[in-house]
N, C-alpha and C. Protein backbone atom coordinates (compact mmCIF):
# COMPACT_ATOMS: atom_id res chain seq x y z
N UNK A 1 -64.73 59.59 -5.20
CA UNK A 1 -63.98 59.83 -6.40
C UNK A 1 -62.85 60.81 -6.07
N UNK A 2 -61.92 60.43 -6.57
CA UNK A 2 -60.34 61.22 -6.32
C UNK A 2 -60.27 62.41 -7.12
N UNK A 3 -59.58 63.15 -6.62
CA UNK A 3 -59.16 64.32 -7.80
C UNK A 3 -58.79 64.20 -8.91
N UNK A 4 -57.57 63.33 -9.41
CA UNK A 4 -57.33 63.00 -10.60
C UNK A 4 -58.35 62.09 -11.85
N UNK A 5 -59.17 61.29 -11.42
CA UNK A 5 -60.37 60.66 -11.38
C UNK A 5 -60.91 61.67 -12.03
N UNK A 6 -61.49 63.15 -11.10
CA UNK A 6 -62.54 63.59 -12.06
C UNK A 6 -61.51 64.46 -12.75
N UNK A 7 -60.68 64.93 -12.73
CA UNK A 7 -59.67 65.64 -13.36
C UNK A 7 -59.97 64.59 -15.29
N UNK A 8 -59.25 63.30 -14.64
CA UNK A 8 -59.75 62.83 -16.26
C UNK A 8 -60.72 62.60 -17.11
N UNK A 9 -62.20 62.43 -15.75
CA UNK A 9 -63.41 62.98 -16.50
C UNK A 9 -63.55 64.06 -17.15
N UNK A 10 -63.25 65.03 -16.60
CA UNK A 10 -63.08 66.30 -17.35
C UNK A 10 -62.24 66.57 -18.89
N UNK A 11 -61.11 65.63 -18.19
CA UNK A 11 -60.61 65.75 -20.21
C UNK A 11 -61.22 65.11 -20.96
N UNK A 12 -61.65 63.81 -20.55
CA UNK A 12 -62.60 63.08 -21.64
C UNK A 12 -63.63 64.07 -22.03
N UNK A 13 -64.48 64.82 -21.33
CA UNK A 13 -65.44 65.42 -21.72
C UNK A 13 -65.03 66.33 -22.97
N UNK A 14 -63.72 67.12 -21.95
CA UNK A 14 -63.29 68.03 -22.91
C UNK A 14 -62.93 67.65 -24.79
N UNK A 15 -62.36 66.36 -24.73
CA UNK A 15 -62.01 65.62 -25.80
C UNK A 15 -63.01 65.21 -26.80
N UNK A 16 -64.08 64.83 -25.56
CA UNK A 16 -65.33 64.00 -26.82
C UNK A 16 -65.64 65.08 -27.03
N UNK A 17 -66.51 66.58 -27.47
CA UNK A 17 -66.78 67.64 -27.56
C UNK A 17 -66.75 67.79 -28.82
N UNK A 18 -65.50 68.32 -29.11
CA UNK A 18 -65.74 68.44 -30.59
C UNK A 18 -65.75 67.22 -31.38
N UNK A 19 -66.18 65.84 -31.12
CA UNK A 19 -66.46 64.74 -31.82
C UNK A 19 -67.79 64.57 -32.28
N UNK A 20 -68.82 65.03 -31.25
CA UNK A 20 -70.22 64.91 -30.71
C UNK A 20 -70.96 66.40 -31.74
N UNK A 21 -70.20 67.89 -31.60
CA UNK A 21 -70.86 68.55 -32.06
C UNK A 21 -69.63 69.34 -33.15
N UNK A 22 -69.97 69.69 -34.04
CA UNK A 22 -69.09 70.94 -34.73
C UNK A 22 -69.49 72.36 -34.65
N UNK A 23 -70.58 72.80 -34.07
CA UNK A 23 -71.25 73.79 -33.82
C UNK A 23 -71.13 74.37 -32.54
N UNK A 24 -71.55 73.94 -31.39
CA UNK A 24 -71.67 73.68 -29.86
C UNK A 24 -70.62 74.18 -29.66
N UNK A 25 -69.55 73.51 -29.77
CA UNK A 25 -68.04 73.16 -29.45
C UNK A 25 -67.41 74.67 -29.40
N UNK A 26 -67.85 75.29 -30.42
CA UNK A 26 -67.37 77.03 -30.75
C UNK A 26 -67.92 77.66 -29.58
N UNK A 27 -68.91 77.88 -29.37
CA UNK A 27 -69.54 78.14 -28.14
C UNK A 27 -69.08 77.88 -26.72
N UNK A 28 -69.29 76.64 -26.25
CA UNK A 28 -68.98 76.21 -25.08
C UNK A 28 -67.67 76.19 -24.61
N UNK A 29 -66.68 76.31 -26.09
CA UNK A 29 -65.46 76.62 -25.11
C UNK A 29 -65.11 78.43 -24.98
N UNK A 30 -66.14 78.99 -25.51
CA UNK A 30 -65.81 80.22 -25.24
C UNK A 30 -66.24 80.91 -23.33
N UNK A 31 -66.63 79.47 -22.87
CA UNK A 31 -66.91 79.82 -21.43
C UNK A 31 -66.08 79.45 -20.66
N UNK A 32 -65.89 79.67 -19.15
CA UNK A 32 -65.44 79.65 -17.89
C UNK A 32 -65.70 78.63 -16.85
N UNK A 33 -64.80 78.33 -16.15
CA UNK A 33 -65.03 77.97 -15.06
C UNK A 33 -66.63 76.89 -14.85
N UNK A 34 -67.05 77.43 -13.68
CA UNK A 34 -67.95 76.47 -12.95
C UNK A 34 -69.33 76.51 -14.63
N UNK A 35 -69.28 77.62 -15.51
CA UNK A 35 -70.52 77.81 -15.92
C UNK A 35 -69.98 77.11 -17.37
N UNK A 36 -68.50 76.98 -17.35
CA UNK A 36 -68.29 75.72 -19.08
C UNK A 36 -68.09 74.37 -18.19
N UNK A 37 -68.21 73.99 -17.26
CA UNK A 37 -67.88 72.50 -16.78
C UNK A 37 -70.07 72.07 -17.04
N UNK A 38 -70.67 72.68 -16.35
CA UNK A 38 -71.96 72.78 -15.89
C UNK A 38 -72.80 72.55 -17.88
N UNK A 39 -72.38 73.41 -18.33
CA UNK A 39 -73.18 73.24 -20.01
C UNK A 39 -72.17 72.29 -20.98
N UNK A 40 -71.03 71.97 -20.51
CA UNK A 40 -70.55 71.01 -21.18
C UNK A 40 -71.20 69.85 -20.67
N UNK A 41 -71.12 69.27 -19.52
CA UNK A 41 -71.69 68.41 -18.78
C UNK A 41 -73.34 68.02 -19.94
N UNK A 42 -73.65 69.08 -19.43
CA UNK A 42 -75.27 69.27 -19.88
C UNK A 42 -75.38 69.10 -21.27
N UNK A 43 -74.69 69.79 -22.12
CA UNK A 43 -74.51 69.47 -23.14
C UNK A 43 -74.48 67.80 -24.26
N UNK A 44 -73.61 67.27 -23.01
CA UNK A 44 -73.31 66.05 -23.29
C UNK A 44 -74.02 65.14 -22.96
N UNK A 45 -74.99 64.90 -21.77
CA UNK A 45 -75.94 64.44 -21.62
C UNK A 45 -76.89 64.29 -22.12
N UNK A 46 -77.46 65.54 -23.03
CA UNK A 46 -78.74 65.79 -23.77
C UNK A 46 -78.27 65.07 -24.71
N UNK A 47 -77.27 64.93 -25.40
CA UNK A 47 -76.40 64.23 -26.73
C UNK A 47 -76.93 62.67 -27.08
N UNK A 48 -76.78 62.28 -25.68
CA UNK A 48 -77.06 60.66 -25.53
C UNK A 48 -78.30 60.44 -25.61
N UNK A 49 -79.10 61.46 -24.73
CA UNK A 49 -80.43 61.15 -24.61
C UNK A 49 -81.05 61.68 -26.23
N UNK A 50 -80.26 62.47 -27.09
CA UNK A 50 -80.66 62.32 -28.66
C UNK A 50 -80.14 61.34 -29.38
N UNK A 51 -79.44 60.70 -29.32
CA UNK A 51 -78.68 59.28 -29.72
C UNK A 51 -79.83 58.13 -29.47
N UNK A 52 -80.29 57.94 -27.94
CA UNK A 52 -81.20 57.01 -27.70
C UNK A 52 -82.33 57.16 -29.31
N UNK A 53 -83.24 58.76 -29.17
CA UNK A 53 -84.18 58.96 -30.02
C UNK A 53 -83.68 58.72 -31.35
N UNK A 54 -82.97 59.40 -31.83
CA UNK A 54 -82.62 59.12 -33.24
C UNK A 54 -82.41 58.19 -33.89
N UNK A 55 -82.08 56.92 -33.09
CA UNK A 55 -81.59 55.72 -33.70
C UNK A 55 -82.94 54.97 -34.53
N UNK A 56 -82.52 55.03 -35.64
CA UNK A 56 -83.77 53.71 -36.45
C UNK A 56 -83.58 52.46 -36.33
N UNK A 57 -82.47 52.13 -35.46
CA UNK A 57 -82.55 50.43 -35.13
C UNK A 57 -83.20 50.27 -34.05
N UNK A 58 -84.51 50.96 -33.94
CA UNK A 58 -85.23 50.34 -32.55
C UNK A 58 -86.40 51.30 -32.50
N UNK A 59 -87.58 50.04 -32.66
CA UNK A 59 -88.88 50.87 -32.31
C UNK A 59 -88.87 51.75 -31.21
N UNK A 60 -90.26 52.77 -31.40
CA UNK A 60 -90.61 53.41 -30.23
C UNK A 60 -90.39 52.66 -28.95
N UNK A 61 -91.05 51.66 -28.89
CA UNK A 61 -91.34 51.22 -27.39
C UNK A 61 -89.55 50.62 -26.60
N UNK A 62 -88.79 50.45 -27.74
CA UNK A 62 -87.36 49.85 -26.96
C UNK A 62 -86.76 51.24 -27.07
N UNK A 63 -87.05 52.42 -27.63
CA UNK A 63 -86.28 53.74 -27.36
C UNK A 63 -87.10 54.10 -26.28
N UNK A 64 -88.08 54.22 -25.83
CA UNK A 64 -88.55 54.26 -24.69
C UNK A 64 -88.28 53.83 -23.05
N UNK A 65 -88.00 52.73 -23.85
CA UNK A 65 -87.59 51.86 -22.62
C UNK A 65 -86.17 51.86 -22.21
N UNK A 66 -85.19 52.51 -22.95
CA UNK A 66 -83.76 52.58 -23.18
C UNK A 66 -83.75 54.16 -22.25
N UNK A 67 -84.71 55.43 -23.10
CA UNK A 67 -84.38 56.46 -22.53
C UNK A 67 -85.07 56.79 -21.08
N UNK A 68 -85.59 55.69 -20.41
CA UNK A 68 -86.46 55.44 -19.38
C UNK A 68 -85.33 55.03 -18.32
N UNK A 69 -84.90 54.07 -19.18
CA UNK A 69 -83.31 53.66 -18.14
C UNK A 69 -82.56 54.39 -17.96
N UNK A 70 -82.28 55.17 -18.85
CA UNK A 70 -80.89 56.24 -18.88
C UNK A 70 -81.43 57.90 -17.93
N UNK A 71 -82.65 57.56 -17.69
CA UNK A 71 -83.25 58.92 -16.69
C UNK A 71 -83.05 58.15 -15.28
N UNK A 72 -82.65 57.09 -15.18
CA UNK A 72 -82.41 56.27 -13.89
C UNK A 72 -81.37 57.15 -13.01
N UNK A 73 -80.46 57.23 -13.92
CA UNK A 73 -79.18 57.50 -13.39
C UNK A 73 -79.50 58.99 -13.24
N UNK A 74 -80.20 59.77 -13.28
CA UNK A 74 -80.46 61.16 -12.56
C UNK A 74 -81.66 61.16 -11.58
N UNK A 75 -82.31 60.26 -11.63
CA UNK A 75 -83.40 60.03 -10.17
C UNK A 75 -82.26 59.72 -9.43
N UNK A 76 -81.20 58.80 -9.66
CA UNK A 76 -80.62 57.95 -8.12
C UNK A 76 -80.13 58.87 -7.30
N UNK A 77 -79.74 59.88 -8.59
CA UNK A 77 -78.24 60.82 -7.83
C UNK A 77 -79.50 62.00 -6.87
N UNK A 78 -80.66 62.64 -7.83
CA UNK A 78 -81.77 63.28 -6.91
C UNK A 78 -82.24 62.89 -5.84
N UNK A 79 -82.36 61.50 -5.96
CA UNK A 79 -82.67 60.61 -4.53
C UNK A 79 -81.92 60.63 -3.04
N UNK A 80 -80.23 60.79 -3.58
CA UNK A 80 -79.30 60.58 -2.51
C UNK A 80 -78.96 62.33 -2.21
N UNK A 81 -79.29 62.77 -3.02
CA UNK A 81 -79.39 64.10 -3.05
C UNK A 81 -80.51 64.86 -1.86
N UNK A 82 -81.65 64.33 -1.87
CA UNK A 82 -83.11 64.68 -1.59
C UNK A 82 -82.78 63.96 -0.20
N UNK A 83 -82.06 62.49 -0.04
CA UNK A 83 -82.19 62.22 1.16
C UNK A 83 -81.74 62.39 2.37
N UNK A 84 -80.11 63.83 1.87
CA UNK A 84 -79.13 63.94 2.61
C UNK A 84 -79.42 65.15 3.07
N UNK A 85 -80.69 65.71 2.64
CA UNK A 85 -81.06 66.91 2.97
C UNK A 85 -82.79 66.94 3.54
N UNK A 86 -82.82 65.41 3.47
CA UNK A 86 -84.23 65.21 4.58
C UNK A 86 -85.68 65.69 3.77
N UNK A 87 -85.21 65.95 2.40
CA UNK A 87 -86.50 66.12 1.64
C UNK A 87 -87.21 65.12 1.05
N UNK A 88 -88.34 65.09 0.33
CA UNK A 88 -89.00 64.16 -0.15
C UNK A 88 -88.24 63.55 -1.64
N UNK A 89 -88.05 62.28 -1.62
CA UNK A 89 -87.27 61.74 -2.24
C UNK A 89 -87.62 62.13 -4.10
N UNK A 90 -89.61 62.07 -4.07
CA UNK A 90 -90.11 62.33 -5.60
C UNK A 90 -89.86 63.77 -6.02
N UNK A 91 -89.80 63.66 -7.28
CA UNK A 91 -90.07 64.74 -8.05
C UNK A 91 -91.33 65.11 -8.46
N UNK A 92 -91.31 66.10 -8.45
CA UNK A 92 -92.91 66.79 -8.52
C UNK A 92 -93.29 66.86 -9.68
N UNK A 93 -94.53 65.97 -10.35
CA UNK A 93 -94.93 65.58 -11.80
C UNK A 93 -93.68 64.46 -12.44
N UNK A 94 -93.12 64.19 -11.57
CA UNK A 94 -92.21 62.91 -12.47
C UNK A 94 -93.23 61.59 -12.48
N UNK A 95 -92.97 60.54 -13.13
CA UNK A 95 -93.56 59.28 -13.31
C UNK A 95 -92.68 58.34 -13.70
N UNK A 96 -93.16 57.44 -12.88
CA UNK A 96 -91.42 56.18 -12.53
C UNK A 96 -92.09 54.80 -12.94
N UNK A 97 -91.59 53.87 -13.62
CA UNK A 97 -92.81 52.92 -13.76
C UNK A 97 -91.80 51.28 -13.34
């Protein structure tokens, strides 16, 4: 990924922000550097993974199975993470099905 690339990730983030929260938003931009990129990030992630839950168009078992998928995409990156540094690929008490 190029500089400008995540450069525009970053504004998107910055942009969706106050769409997502009216509360948060006061907060998180009152931070800095590496520690407002890191809880915005985070911020925004947890967002989706409350979007999955909240929705009443879908039983337990397909919000389950939705927020099961969407934890995919942070095993892969732990995985390539874990493997470039010669550690054990699992997480300790995780469950993968």
């Amino acid at each position: 990924m190029n500089d400008q690339v995540r450069e525009m990730d970053w504004e998107y983030c910055c942009k969706i922000l106050p769409k997502v929260s009216r509360t948060f938003v006061l907060n998180i931009a009152q931070l800095e550097g590496d520690i407002f990129k890191t809880v915005l990030l985070g911020y925004l992630l947890f967002r989706i993974a409350d979007t999955f839950e909240d929705t009443m168009y879908q039983d337990e078992k397909e919000k389950i199975t939705n927020l099961k998928d969407f934890s995919t995409v942070f095993m892969v990156r732990y995985e390539a993470l874990s493997d470039r540094r010669g550690k054990s690929s699992r997480v300790s008490g995780a469950h993968r099905t």
